[in-house]
N, C-alpha and C. Protein backbone atom coordinates (compact mmCIF):
# COMPACT_ATOMS: atom_id res chain seq x y z
N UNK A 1 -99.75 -77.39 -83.94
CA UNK A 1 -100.24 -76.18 -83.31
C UNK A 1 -99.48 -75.01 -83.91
N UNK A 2 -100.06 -74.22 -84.19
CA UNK A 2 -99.51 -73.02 -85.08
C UNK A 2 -98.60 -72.11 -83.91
N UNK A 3 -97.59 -71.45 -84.62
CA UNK A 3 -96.89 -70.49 -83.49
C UNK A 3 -97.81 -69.35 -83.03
N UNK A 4 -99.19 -68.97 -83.81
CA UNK A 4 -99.75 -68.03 -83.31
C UNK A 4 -100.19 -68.29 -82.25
N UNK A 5 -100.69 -69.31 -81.77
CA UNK A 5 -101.49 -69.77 -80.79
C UNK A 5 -100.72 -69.91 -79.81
N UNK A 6 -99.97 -69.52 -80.05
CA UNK A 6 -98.80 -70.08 -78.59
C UNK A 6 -98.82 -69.00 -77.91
N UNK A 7 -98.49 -69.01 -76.18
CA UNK A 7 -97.95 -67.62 -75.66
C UNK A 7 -97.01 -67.02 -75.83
N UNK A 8 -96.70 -65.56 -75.79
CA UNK A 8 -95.37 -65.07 -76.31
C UNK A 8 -93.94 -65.95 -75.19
N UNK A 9 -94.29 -66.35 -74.44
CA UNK A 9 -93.24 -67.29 -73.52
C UNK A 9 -92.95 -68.62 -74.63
N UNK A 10 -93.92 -69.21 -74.69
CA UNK A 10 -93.86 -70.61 -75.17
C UNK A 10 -93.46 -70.23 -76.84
N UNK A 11 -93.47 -69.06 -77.45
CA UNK A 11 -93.40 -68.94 -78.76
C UNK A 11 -91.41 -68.70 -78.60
N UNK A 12 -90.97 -68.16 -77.27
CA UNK A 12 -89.61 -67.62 -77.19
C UNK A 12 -88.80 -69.18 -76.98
N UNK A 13 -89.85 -70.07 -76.20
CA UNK A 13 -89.21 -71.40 -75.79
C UNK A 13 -88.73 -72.47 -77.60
N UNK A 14 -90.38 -71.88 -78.49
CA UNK A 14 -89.80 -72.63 -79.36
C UNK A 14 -88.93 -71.94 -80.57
N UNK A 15 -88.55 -70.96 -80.45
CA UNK A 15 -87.29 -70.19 -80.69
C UNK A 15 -86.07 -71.36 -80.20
N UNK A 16 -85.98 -70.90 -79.06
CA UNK A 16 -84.85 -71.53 -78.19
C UNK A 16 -84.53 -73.02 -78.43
N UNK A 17 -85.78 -73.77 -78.99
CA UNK A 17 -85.44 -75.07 -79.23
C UNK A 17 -85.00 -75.07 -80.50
N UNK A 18 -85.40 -74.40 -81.58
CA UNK A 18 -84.44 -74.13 -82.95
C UNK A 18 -83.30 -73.80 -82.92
N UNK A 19 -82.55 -72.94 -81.94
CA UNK A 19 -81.39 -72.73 -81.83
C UNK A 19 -80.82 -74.14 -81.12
N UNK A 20 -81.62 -74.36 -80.46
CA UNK A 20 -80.59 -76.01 -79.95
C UNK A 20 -80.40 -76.82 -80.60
N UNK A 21 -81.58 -76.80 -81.77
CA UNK A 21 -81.32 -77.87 -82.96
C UNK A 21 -80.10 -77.49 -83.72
N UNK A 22 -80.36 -76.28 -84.04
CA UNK A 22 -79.34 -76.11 -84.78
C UNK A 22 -77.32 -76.07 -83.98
N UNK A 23 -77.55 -76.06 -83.46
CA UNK A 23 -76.20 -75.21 -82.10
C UNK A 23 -75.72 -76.52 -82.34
N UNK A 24 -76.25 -77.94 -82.51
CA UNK A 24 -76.00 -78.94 -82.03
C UNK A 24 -75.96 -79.99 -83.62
N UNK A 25 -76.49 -78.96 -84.60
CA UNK A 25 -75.86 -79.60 -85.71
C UNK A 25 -76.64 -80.49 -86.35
N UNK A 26 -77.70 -80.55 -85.78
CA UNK A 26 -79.23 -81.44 -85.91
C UNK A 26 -80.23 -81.42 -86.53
N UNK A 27 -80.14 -80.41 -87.34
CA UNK A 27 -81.33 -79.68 -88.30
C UNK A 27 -81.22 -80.57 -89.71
N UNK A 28 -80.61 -81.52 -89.96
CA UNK A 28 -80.96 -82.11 -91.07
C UNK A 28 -81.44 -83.39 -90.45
N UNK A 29 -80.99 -84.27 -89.72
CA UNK A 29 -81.97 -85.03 -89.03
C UNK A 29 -83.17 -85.26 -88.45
N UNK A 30 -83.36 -83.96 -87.55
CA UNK A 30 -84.69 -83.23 -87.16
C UNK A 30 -85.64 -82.64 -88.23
N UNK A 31 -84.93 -82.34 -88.86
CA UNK A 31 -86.30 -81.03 -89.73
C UNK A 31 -87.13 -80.18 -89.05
N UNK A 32 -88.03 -79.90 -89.08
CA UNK A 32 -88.87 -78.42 -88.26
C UNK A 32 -89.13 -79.04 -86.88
N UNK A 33 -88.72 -78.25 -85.82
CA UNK A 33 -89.70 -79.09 -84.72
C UNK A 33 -90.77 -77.81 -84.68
N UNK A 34 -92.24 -78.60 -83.92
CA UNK A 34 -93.59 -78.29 -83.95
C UNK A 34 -93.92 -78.17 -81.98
N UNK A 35 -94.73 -77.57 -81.62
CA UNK A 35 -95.04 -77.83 -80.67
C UNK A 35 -96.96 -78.22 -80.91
N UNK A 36 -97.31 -79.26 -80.37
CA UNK A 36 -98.74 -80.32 -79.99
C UNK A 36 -99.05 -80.31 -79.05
N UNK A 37 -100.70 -79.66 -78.85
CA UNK A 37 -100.90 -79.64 -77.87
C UNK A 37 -101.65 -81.26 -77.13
N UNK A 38 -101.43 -82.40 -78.37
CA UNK A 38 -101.80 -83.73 -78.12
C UNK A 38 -100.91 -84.19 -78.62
N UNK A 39 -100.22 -85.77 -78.50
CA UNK A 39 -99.45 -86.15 -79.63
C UNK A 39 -100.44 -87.75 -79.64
N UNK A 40 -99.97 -88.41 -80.50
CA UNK A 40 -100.56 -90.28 -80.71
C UNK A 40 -99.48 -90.84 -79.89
N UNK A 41 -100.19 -91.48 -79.08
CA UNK A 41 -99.74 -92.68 -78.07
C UNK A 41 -98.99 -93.83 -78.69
N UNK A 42 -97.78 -93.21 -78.11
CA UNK A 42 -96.90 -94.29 -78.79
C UNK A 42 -97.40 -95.56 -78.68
N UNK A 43 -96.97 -96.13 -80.39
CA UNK A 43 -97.59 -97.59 -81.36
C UNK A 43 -96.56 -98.47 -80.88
N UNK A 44 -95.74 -98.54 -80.75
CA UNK A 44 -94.64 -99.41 -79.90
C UNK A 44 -94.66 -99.74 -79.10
N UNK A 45 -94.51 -101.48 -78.39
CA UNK A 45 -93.91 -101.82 -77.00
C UNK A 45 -92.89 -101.46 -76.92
N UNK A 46 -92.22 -101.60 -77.87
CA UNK A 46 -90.44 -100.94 -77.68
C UNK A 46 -90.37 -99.36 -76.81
N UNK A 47 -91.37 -98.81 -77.45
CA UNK A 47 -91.15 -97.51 -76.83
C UNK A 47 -91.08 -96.91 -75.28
N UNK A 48 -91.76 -98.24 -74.98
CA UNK A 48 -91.79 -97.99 -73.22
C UNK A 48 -89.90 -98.00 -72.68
N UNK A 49 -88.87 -98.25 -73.29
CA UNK A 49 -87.86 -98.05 -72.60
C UNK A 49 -86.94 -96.69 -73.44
N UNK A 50 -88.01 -96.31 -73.78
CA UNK A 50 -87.49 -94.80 -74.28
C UNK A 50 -88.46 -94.02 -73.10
N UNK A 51 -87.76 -93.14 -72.14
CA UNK A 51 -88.53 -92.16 -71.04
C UNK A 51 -89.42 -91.51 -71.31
N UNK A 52 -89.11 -90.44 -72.44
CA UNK A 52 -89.92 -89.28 -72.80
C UNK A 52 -90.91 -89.58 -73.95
N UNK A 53 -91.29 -90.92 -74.29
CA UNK A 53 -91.86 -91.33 -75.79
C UNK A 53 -93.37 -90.65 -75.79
N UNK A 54 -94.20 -90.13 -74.66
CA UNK A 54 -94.87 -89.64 -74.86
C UNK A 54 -94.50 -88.21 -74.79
N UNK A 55 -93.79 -87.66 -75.15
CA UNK A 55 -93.10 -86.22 -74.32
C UNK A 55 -92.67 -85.81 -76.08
N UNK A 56 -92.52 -86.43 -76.62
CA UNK A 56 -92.48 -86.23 -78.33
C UNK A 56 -92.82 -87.41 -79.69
N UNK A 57 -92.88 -87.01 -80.72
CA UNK A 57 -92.94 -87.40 -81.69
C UNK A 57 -92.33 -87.21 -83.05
N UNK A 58 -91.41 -88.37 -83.51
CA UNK A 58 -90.57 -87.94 -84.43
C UNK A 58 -91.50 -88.66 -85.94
N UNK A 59 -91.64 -87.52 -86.80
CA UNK A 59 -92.28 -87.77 -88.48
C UNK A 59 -90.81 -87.78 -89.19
N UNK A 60 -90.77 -89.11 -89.56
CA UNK A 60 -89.08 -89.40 -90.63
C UNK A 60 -89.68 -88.64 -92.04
N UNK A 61 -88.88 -87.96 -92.49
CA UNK A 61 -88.94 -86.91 -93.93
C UNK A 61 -89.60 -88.21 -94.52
N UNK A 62 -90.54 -87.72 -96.00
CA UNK A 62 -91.11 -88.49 -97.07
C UNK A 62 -90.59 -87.89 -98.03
N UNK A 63 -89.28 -88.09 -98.47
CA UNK A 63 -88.98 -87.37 -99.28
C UNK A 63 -89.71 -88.25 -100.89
N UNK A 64 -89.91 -89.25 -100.85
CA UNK A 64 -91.23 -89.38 -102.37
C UNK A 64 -92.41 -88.45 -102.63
N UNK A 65 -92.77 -87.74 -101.48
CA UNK A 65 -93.79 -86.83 -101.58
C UNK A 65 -93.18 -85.25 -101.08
N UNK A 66 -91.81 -85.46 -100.71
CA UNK A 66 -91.13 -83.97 -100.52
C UNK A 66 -91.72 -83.84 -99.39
N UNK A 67 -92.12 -84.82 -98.09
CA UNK A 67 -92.29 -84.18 -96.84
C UNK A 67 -91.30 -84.11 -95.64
N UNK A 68 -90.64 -82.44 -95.30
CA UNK A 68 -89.17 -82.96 -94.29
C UNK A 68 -90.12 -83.52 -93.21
N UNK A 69 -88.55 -84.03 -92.61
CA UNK A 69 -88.62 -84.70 -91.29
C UNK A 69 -89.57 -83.55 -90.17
N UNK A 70 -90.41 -84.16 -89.03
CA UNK A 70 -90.58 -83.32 -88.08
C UNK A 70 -90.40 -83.87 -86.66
N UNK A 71 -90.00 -82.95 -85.78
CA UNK A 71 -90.08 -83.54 -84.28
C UNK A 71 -91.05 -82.56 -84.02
N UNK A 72 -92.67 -83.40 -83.08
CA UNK A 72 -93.37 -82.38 -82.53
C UNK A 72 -92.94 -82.72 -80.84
N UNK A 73 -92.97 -81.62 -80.32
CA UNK A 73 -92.87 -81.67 -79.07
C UNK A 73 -94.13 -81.28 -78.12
N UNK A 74 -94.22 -81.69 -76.79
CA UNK A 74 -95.59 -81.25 -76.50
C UNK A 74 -95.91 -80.31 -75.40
N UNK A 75 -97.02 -79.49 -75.71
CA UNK A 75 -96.74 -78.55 -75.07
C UNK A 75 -96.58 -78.23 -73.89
N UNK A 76 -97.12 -79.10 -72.91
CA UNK A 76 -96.67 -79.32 -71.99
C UNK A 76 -95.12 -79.11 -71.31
N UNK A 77 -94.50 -79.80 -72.15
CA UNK A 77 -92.83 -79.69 -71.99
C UNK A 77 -92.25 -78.15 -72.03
N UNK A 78 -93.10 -77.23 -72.57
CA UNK A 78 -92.64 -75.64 -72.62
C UNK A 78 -92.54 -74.97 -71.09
N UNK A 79 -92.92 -75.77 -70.37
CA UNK A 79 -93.29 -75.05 -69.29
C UNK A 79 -91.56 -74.97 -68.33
N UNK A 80 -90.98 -75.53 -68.82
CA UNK A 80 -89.60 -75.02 -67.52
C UNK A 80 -88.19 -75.64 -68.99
N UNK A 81 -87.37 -74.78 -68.85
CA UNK A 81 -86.29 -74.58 -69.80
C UNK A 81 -85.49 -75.90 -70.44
N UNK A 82 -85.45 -76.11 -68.26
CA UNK A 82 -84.50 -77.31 -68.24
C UNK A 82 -85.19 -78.25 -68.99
N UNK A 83 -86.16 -78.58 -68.45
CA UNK A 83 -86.66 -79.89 -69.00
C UNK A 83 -87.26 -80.28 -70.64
N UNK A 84 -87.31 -78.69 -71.10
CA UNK A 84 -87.63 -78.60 -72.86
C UNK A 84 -86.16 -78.95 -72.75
N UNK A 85 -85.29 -78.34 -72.74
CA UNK A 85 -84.06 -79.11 -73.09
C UNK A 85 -83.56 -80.45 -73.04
N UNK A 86 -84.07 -81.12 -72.16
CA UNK A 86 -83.62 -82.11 -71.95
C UNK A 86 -83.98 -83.16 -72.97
N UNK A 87 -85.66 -82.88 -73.10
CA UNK A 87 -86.65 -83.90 -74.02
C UNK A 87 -85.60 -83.43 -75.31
N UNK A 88 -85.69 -82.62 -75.56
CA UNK A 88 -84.80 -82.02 -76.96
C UNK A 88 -83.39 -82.77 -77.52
N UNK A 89 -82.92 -82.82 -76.38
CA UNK A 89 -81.09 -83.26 -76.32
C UNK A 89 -81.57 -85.12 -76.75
N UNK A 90 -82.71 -85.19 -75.50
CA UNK A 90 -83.17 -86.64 -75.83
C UNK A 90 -83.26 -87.30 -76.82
N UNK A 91 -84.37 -86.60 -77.88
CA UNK A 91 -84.86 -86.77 -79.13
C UNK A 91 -84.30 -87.08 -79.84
N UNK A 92 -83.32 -86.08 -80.20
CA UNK A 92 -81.97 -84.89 -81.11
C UNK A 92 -81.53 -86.79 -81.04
N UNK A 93 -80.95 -87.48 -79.67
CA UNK A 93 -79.63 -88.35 -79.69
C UNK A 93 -80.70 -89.88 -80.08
N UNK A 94 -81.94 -89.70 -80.12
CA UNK A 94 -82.73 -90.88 -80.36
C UNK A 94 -82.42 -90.91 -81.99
N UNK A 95 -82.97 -89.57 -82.31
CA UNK A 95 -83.16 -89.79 -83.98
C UNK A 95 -81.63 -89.58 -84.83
N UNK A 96 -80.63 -89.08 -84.11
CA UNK A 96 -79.18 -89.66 -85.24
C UNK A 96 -78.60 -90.51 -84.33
N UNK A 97 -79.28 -91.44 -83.71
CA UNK A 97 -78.75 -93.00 -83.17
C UNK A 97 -79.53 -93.93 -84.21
N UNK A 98 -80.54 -93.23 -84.72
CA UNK A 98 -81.36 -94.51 -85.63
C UNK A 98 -82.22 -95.32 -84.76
N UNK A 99 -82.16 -95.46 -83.65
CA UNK A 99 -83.19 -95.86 -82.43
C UNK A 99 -84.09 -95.29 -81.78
N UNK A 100 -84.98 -94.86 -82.12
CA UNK A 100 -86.14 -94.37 -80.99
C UNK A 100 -86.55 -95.36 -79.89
N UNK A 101 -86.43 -96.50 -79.82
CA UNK A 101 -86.85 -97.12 -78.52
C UNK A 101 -86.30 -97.09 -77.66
N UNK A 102 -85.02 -97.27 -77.65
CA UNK A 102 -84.59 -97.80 -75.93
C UNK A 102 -83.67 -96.77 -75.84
N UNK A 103 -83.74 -96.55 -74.41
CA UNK A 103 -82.66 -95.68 -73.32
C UNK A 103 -81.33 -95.96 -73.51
N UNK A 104 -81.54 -97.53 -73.40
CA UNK A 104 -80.24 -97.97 -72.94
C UNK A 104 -79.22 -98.68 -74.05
N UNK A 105 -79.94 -98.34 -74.83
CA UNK A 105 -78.91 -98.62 -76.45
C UNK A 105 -77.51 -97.72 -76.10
N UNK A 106 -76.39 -98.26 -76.14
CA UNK A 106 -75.09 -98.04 -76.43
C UNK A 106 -74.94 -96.79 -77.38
N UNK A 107 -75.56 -97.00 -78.54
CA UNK A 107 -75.48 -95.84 -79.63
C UNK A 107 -76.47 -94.63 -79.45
N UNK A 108 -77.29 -94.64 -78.58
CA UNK A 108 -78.19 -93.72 -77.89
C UNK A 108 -77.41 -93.31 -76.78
N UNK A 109 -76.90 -93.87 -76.01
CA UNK A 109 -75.90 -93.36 -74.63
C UNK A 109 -74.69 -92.58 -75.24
N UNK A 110 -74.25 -92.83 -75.61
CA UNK A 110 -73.13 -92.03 -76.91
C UNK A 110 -73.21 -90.55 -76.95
N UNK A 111 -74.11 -90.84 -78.08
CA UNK A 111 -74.39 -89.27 -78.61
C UNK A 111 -75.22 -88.49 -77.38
N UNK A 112 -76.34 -89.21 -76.80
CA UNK A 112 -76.90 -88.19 -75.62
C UNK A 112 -75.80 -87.43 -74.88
N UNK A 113 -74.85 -88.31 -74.22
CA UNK A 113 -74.05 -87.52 -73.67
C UNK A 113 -72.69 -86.55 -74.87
N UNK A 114 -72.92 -86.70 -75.55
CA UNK A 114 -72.00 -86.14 -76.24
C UNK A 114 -72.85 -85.21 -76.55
N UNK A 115 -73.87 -85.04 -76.83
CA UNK A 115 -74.85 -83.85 -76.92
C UNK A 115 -74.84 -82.72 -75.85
N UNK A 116 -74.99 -83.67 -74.50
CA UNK A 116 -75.26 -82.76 -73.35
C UNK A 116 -73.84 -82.36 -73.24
N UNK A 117 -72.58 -82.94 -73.77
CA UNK A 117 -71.49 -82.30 -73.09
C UNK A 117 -71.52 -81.04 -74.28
N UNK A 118 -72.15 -80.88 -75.53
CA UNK A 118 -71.47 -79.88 -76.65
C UNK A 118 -72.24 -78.65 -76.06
N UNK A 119 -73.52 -78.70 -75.41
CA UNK A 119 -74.57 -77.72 -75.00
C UNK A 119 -73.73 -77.22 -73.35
N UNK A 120 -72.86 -78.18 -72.51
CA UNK A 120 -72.65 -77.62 -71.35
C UNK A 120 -71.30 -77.05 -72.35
N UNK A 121 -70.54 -77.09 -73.06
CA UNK A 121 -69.39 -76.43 -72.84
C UNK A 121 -69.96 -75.02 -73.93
N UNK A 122 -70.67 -74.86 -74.40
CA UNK A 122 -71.32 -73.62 -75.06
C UNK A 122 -72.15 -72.79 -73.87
N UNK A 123 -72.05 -73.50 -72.97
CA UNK A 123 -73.06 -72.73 -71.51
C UNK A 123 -71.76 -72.22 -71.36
N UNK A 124 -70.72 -72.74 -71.12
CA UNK A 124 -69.46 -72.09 -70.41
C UNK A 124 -68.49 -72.07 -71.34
N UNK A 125 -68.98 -71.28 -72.71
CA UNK A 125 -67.53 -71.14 -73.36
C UNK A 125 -67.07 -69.61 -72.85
N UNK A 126 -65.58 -69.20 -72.74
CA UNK A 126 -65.60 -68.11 -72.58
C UNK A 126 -65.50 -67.61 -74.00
N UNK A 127 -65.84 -66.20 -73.93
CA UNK A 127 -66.95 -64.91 -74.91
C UNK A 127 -65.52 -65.17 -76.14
N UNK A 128 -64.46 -65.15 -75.84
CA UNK A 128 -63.60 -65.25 -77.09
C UNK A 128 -63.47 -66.57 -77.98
N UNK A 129 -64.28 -67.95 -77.46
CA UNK A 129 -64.69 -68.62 -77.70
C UNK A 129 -65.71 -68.92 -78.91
N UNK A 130 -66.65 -68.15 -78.71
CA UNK A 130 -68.22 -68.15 -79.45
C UNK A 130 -67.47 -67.38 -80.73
N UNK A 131 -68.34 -68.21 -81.67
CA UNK A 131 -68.19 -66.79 -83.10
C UNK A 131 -69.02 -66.32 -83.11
N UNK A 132 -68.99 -65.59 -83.68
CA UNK A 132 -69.40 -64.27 -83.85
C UNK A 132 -70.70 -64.31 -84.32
N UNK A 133 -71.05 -65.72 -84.90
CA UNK A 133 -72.70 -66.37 -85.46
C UNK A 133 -73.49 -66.57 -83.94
N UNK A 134 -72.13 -67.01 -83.21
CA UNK A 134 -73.12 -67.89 -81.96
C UNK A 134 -73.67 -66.86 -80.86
N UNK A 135 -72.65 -65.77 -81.08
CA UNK A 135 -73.18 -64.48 -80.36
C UNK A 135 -74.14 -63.43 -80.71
N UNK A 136 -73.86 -63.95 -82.13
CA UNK A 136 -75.39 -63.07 -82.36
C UNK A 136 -76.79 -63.54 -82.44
N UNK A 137 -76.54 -65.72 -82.81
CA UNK A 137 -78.06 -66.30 -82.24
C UNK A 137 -77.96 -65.94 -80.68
N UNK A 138 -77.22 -65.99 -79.81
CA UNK A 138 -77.43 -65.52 -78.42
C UNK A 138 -78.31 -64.52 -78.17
N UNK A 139 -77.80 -63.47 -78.78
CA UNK A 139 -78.35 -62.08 -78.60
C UNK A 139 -79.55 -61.92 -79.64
N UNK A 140 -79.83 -62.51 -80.48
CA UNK A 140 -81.49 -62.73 -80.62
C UNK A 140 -82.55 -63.41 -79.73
N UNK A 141 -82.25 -64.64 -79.14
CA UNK A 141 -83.09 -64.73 -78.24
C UNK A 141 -82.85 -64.13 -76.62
N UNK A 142 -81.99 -63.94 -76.20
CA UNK A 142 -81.91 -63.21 -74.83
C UNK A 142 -81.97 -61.40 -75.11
N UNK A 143 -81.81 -61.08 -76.18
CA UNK A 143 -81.39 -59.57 -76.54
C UNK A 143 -80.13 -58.77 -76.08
N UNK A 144 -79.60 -57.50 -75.94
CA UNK A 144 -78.28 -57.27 -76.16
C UNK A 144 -77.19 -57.95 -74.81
N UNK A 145 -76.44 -58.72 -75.24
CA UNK A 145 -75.35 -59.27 -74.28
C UNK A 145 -74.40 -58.98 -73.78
N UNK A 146 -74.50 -57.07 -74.06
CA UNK A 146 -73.59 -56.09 -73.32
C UNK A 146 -73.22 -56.59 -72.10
N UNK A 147 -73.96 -56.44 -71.04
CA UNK A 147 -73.36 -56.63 -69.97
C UNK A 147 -73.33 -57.88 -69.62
N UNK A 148 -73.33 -59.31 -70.09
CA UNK A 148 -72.50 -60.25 -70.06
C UNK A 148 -71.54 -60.27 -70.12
N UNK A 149 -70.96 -59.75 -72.00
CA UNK A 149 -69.49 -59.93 -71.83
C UNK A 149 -68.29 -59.14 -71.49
N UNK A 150 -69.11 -57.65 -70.08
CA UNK A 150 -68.62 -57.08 -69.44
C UNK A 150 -67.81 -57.97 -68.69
N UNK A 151 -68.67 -58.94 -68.10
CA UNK A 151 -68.17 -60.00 -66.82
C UNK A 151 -67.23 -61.04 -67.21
N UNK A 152 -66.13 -61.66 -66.44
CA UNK A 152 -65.88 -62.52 -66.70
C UNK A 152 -66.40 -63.94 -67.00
N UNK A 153 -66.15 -65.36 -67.77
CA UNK A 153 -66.92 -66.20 -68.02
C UNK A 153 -66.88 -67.11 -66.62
N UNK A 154 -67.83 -68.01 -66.48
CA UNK A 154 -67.90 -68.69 -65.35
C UNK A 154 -66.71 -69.22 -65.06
N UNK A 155 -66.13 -69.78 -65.97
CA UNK A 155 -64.99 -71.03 -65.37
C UNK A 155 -63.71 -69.72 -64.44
N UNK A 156 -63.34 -68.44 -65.12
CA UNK A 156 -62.44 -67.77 -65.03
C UNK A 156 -63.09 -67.24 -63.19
N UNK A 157 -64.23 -66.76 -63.30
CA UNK A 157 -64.91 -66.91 -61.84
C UNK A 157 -64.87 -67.60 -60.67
N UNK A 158 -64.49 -68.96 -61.36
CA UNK A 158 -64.57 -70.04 -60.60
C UNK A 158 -63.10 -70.10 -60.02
N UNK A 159 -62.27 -70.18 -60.75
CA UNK A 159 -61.00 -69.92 -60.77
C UNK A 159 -59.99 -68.92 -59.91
N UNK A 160 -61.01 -67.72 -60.01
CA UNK A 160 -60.57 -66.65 -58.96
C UNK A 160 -60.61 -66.90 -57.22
N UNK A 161 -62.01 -67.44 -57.24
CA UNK A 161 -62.73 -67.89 -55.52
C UNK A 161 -61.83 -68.77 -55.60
N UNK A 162 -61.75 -69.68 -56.22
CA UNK A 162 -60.42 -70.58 -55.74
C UNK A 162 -59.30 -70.28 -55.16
N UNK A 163 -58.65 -69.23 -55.96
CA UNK A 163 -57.12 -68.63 -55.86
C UNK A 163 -57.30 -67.76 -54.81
N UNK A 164 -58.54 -67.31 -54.14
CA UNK A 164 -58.48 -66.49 -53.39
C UNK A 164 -58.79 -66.86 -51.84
N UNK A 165 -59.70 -68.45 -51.79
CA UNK A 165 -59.51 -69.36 -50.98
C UNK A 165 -58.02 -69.92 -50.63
N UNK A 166 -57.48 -70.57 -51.52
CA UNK A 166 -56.22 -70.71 -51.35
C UNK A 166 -55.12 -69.41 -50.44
N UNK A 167 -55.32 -68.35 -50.99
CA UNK A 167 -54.33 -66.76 -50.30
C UNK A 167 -55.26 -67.17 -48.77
N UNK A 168 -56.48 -67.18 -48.62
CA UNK A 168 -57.19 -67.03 -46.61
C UNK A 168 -56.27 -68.04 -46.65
N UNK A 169 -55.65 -69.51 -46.76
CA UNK A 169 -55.19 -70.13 -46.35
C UNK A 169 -54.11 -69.90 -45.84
N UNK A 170 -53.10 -69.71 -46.99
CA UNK A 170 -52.07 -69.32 -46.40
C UNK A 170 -51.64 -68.19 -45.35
N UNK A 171 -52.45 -67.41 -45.86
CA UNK A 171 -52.66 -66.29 -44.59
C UNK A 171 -52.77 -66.43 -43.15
N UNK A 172 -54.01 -67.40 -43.09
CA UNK A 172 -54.72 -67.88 -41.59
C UNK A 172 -53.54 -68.74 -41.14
N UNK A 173 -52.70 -69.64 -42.27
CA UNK A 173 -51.82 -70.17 -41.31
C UNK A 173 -50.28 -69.61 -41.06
N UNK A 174 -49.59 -68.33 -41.23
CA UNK A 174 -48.97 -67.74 -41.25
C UNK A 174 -49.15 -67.19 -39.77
N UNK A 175 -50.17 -67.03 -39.11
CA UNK A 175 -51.00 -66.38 -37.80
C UNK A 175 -49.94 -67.39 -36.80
């Protein structure tokens, strides 16, 4: 499905999934991902213990005929952030495990979560953290991140309500 055809939402979502490919180091394994508004019914029994096997489709590069790799994703899945992400992170840990079938492969459990942990600690890196690349793919797809990194980062937030729970304590029991 061509990016023209897409809505300007679903065209920003598959933005956002290029940056995850890439954020995550995945762009030579992956090659272009596509969004389909059909995909082919997975040819595998194996595939039934992979969750999302109808939710994407991975094309392994031909490099004898110079064709890269593609992941199409479907369009369907554009519709809420979380869950394009998720199929994504999915995929991403199916295809550099070398396994597309099963869930519960060891070398698929691995990297998934090592995936989801590299994407949660980039959700919460604080701003002196990010280089200066990662702040400016940021600020291409969300646009200027001025008043983000006005604010403190979450964890330092988190940190404060704490310390400041702790002071009512001591306080209330000083009474």
């Amino acid at each position: 499905m061509s990016a023209g055809n897409l809505s300007a939402r679903e065209r920003t979502m598959l933005k956002f999934g290029d940056e995850l490919i890439d954020l995550l180091r995945a762009r030579d394994e992956v090659g272009a991902l596509a969004i389909a508004s059909a995909l082919p019914a997975p040819n595998s029994a194996a595939l039934r213990r992979n969750r999302y096997a109808s939710a994407y489709t991975f094309v392994e590069a031909d490099k004898a005929h110079g064709k890269p790799a593609q992941l199409l994703v479907h369009l369907r899945r554009l519709r809420h952030v979380g869950e394009f992400s998720v199929v994504l992170i999915h995929a991403i840990a199916h295809i550099k495990s070398g396994d597309l079938t099963n869930d519960a492969a060891r070398s698929f459990g691995k990297i998934f979560f090592s995936l989801c942990s590299q994407v949660a600690a980039t959700c919460f890196a604080p701003e002196e953290a990010r280089s200066a690349k990662e702040d400016q793919s940021l600020s291409d797809m969300f646009g200027d991140l001025g008043a983000f990194k006005a604010q403190p980062d979450l964890m330092t937030k988190i940190a404060d309500v704490e310390e400041e729970e702790e002071e009512d304590e001591v306080d209330s029991g000083d009474i």
